[in-house]
N, C-alpha and C. Protein backbone atom coordinates (compact mmCIF):
# COMPACT_ATOMS: atom_id res chain seq x y z
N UNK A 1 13.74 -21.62 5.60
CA UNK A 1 13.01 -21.22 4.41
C UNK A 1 12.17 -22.39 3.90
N UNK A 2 12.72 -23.52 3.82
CA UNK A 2 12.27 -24.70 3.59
C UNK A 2 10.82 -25.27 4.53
N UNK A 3 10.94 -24.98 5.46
CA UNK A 3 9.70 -25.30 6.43
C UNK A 3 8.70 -24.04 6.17
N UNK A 4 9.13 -22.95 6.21
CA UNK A 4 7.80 -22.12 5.85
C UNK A 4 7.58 -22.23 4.45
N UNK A 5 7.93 -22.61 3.77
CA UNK A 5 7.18 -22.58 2.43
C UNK A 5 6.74 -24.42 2.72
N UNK A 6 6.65 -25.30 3.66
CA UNK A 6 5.82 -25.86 3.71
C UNK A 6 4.94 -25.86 4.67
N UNK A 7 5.16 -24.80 5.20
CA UNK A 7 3.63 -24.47 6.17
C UNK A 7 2.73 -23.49 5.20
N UNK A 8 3.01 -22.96 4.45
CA UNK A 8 2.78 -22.24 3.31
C UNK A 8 1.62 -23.06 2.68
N UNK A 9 2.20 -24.42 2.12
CA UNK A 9 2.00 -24.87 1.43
C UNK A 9 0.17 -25.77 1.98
N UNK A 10 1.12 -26.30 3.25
CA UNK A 10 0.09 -26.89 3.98
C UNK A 10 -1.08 -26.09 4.40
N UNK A 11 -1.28 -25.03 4.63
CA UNK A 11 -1.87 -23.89 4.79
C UNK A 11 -3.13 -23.91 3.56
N UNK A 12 -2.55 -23.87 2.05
CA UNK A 12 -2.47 -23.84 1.43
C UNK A 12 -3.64 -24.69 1.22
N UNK A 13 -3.16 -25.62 0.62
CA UNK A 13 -4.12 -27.34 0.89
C UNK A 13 -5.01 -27.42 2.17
N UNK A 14 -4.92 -26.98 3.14
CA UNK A 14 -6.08 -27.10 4.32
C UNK A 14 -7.10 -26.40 3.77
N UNK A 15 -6.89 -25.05 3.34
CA UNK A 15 -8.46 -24.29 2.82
C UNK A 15 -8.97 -24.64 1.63
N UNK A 16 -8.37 -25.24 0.77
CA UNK A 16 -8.57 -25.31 -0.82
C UNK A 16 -9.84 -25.83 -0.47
N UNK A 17 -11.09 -26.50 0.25
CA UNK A 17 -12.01 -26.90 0.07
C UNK A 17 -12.40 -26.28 0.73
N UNK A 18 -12.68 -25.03 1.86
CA UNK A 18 -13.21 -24.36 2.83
C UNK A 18 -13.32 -23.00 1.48
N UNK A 19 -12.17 -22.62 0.77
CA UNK A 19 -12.44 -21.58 -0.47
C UNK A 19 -12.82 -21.74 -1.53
N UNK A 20 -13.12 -23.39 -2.21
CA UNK A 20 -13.84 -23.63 -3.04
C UNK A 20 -15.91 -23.34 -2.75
N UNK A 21 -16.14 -23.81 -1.57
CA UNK A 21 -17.34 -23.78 -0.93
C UNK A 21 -17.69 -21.95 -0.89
N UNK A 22 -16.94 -21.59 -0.29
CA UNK A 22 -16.98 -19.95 -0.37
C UNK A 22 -16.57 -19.39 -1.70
N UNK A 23 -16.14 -19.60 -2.46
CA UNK A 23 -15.66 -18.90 -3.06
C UNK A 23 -15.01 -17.43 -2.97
N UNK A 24 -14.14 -17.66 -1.97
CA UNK A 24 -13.26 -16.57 -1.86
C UNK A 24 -11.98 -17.29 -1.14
N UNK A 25 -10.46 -16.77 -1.27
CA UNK A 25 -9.47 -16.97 -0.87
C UNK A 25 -9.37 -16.71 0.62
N UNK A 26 -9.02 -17.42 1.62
CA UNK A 26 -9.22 -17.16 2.95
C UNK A 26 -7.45 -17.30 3.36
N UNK A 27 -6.39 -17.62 2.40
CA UNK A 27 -5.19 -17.34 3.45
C UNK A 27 -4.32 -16.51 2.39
N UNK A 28 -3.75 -15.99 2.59
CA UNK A 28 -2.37 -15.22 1.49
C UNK A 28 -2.27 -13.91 2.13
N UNK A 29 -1.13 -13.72 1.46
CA UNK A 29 -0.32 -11.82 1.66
C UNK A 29 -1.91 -10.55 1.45
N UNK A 30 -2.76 -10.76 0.58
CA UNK A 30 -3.85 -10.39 -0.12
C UNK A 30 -4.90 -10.04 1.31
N UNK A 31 -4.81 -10.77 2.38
CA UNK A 31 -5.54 -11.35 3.18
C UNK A 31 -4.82 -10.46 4.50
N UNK A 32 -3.82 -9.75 4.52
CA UNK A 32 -3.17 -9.36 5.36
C UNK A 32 -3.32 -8.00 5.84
N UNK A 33 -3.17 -7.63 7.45
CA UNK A 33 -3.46 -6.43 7.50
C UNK A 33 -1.82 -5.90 8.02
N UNK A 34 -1.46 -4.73 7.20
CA UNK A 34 -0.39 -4.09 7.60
C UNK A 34 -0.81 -2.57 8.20
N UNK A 35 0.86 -2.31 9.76
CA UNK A 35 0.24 -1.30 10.01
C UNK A 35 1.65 -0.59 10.57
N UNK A 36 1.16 0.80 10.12
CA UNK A 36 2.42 1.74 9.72
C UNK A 36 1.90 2.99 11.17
N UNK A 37 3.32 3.41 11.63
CA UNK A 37 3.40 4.50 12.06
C UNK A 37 3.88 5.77 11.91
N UNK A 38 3.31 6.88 12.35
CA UNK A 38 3.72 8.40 11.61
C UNK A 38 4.03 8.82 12.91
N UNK A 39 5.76 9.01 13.09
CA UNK A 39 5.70 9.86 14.24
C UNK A 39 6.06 8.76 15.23
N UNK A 40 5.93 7.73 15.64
CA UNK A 40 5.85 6.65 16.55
C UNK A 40 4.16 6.87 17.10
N UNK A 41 3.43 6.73 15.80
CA UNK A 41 2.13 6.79 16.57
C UNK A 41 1.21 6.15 15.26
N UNK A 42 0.61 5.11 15.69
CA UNK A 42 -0.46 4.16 15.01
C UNK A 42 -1.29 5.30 13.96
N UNK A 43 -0.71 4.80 12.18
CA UNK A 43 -1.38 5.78 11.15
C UNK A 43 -2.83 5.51 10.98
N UNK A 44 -3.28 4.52 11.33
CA UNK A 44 -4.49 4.08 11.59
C UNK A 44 -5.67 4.89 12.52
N UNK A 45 -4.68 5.06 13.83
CA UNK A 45 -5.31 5.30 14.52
C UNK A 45 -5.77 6.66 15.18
N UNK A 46 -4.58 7.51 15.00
CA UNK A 46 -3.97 8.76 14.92
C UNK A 46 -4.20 9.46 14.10
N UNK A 47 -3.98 8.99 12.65
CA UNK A 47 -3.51 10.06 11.56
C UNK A 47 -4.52 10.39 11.22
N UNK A 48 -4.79 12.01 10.53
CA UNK A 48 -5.43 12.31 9.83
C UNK A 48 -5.32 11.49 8.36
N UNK A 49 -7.16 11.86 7.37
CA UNK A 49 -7.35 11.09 7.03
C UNK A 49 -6.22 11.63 5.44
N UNK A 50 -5.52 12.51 5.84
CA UNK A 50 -4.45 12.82 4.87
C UNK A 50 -3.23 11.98 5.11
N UNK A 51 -2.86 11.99 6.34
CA UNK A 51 -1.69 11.23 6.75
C UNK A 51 -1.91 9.90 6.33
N UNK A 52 -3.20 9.18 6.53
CA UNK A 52 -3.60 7.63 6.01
C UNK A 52 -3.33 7.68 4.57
N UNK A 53 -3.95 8.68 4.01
CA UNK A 53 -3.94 8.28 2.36
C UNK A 53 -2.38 8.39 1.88
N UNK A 54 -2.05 9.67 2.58
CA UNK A 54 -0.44 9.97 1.85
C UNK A 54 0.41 8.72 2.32
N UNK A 55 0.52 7.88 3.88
CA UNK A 55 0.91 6.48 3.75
C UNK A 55 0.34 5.17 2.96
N UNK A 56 -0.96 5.43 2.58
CA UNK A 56 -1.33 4.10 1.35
C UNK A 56 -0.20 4.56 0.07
N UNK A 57 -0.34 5.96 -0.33
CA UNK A 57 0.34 6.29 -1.39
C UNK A 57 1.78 6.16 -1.27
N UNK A 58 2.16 6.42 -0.06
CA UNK A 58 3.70 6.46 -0.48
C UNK A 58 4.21 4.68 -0.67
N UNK A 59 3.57 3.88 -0.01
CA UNK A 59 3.50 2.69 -0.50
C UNK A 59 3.45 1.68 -1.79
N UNK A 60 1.93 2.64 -2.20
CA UNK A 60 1.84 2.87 -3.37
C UNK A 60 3.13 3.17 -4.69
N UNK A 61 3.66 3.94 -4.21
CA UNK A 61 4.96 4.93 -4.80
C UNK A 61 6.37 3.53 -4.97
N UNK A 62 6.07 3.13 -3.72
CA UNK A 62 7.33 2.41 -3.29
C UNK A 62 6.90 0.95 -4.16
N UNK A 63 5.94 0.65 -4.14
CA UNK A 63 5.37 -0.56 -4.94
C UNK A 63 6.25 -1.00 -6.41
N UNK A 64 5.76 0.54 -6.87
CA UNK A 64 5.74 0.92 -8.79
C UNK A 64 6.72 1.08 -8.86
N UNK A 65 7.96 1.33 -7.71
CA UNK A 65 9.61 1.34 -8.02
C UNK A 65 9.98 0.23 -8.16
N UNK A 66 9.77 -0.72 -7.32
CA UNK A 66 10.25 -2.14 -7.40
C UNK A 66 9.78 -2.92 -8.11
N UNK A 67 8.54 -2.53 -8.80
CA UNK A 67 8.32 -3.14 -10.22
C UNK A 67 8.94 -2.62 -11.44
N UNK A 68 9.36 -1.51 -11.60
CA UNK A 68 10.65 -0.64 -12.56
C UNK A 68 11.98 -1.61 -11.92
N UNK A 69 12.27 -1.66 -11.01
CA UNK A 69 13.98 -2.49 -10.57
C UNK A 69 13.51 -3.84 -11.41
N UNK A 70 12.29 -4.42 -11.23
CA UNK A 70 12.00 -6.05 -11.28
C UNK A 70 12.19 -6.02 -12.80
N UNK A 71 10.88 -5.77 -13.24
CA UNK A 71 10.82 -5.65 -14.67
C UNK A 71 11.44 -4.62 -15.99
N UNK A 72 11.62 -3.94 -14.95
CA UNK A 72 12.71 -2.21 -16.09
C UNK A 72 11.68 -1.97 -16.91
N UNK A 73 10.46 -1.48 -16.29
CA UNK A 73 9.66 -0.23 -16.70
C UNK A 73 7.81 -0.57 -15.86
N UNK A 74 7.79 0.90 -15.69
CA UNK A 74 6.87 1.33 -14.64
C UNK A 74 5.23 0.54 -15.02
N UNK A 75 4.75 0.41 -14.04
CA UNK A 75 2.82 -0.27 -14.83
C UNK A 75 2.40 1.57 -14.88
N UNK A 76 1.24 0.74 -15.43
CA UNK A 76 0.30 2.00 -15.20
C UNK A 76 -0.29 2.33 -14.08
N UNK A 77 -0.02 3.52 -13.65
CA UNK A 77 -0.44 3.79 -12.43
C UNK A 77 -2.38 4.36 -12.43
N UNK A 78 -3.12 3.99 -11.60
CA UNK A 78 -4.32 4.30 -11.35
C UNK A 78 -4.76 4.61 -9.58
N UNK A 79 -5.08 6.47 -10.03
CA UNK A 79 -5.65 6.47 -8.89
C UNK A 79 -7.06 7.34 -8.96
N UNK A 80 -7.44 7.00 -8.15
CA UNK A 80 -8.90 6.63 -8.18
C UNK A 80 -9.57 7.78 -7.18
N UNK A 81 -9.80 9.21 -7.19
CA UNK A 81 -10.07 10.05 -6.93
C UNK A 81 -9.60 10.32 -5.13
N UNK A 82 -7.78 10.06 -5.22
CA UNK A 82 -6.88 10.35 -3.97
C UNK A 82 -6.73 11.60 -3.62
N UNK A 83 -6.88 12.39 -4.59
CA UNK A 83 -6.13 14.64 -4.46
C UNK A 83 -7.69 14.01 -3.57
N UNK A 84 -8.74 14.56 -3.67
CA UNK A 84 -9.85 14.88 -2.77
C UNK A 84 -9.35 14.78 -1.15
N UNK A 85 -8.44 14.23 -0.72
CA UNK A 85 -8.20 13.34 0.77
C UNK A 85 -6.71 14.20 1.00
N UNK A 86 -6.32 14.96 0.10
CA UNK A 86 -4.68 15.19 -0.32
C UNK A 86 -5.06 17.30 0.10
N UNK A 87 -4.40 17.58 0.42
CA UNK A 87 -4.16 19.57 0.99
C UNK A 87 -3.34 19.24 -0.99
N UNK A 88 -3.05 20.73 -1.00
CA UNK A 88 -2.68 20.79 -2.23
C UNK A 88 -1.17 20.71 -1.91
N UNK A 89 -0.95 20.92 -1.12
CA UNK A 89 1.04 20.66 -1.07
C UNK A 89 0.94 18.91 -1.22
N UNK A 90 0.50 18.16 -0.85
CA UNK A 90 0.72 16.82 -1.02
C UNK A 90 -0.09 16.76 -2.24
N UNK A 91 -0.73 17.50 -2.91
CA UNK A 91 -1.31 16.92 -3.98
C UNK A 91 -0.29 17.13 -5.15
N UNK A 92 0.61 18.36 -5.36
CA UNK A 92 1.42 18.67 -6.21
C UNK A 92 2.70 17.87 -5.29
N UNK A 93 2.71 17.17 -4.78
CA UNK A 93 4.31 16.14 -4.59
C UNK A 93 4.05 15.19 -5.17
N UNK A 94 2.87 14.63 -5.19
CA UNK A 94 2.32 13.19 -5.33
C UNK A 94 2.36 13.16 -7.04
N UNK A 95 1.68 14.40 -7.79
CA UNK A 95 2.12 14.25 -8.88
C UNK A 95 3.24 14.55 -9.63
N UNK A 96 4.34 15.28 -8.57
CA UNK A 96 5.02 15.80 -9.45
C UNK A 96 6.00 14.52 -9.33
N UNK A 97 6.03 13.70 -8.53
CA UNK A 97 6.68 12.38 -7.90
C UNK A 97 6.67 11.69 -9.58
N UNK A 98 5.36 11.22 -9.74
CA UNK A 98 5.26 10.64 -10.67
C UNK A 98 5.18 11.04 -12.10
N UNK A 99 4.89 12.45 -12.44
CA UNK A 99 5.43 13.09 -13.76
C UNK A 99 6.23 12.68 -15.00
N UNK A 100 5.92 12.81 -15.71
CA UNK A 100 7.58 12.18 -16.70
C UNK A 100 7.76 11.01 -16.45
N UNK A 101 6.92 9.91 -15.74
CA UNK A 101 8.11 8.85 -15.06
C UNK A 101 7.02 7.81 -15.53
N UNK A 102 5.68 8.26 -14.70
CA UNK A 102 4.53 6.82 -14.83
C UNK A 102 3.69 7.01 -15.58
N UNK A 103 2.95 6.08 -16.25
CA UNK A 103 1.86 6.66 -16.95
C UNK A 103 0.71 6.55 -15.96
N UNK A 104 -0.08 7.58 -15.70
CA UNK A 104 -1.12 7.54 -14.83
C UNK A 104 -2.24 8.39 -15.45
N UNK A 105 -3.33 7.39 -15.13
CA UNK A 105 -4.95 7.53 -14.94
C UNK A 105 -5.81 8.79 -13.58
N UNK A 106 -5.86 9.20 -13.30
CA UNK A 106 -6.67 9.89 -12.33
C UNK A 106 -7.74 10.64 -12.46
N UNK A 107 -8.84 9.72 -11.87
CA UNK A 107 -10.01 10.69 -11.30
C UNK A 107 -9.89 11.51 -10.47
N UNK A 108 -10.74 12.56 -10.65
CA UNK A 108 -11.22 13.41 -9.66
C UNK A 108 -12.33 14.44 -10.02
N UNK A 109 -13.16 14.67 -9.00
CA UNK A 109 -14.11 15.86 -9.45
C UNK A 109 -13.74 17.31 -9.00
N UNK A 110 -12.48 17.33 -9.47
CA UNK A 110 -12.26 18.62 -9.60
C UNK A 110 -10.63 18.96 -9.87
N UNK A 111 -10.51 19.66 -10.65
CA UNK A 111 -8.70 20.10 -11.14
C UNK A 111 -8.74 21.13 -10.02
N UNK A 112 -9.15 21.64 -9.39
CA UNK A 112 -9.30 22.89 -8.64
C UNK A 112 -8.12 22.74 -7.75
N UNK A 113 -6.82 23.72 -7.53
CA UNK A 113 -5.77 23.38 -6.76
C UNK A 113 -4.78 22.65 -7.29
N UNK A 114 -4.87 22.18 -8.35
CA UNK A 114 -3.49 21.43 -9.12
C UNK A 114 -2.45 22.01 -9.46
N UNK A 115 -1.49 22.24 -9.48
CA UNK A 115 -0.35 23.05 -10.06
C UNK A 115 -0.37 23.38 -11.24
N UNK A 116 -0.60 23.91 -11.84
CA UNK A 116 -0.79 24.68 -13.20
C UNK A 116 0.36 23.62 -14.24
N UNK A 117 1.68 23.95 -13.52
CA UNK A 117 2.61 23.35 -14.58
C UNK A 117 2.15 21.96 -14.93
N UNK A 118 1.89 21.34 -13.91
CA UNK A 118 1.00 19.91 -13.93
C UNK A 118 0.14 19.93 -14.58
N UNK A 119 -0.52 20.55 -14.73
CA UNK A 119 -2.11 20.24 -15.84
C UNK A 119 -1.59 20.55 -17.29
N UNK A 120 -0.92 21.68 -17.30
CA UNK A 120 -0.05 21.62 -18.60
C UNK A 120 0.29 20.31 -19.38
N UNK A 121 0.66 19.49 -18.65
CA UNK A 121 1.50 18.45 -18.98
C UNK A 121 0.53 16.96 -19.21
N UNK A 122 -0.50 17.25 -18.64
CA UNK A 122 -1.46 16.25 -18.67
C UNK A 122 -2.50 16.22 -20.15
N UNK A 123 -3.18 15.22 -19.76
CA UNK A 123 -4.43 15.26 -21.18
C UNK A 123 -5.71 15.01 -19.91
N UNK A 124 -6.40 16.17 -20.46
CA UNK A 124 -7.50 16.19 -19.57
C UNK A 124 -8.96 15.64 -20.41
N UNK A 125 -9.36 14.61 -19.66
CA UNK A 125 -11.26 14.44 -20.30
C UNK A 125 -12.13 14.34 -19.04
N UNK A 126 -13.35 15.27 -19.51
CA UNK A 126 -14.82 15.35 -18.78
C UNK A 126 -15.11 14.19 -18.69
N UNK A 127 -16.47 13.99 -17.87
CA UNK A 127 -17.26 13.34 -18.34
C UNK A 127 -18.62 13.32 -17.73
N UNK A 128 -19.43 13.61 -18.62
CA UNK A 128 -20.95 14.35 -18.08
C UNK A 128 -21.72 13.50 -18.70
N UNK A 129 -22.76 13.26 -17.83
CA UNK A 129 -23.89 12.11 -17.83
C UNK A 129 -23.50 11.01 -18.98
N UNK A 130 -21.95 10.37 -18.60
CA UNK A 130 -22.05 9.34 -19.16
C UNK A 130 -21.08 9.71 -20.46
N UNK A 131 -20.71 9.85 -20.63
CA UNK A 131 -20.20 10.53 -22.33
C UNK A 131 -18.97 11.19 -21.87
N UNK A 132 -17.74 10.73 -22.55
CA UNK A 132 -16.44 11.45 -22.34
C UNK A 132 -16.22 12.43 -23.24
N UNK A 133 -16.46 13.83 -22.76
CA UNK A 133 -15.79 15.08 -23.65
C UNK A 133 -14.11 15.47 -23.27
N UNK A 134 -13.57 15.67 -24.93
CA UNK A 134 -11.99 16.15 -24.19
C UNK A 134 -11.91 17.65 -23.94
């Protein structure tokens, strides 16, 4: 443990002037590519582009738990127009997952296919050329 957190470190200190010049971070976790399989088969490579999103999300999912264990209570969740990429059976898991539990933000251009009980439960706002109507 001791040696990788000083290769870490050293790592670390080697770019600090290669990312000052750039201005961008060139080593960390941030910087990393992870890669998941569905099935024993590359989600990347294979999956539909539902199977990709529903593995960013369930990740996603798994993230905002272990920040509830860490800290004992959920962030705000933001997603950023995901149902579009989602069939409606994964679109009503995904929210009903998080219901009652997270506070969440979501775009989308369109409620069309949401579970009824779900929209119930939500606060819905427009927003047309610029201007939020509720």
């Amino acid at each position: 443990e001791a040696v990788l957190l000083e290769e870490v470190l050293t790592t670390l200190n080697d770019n600090m002037e290669r990312e000052k010049d750039r201005g961008v971070c060139l080593f960390g976790p941030h910087r990393d590519d992870l890669g998941f399989d569905v099935n024993d088969m590359d989600a990347q490579t294979y999956g539909s582009q539902g199977q990709q999103r529903t593995t960013a999300l369930s990740i996603k999912l798994a993230e905002i738990e272990l920040m509830n264990i860490e800290v004992g209570e959920y962030p705000i969740l933001l997603l950023d127009d995901v149902l579009s990429e989602l069939d409606d059976s994964r679109q009503t898991h995904l929210l009903s997952t998080i219901q009652h539990k997270v506070q969440t933000f979501v775009t989308t251009t369109s409620v069309d296919g949401i579970d009824h009980e779900i929209m119930t439960n939500a606060k819905l706002y427009r927003i047309n050329q610029g201007k939020i109507i509720k």
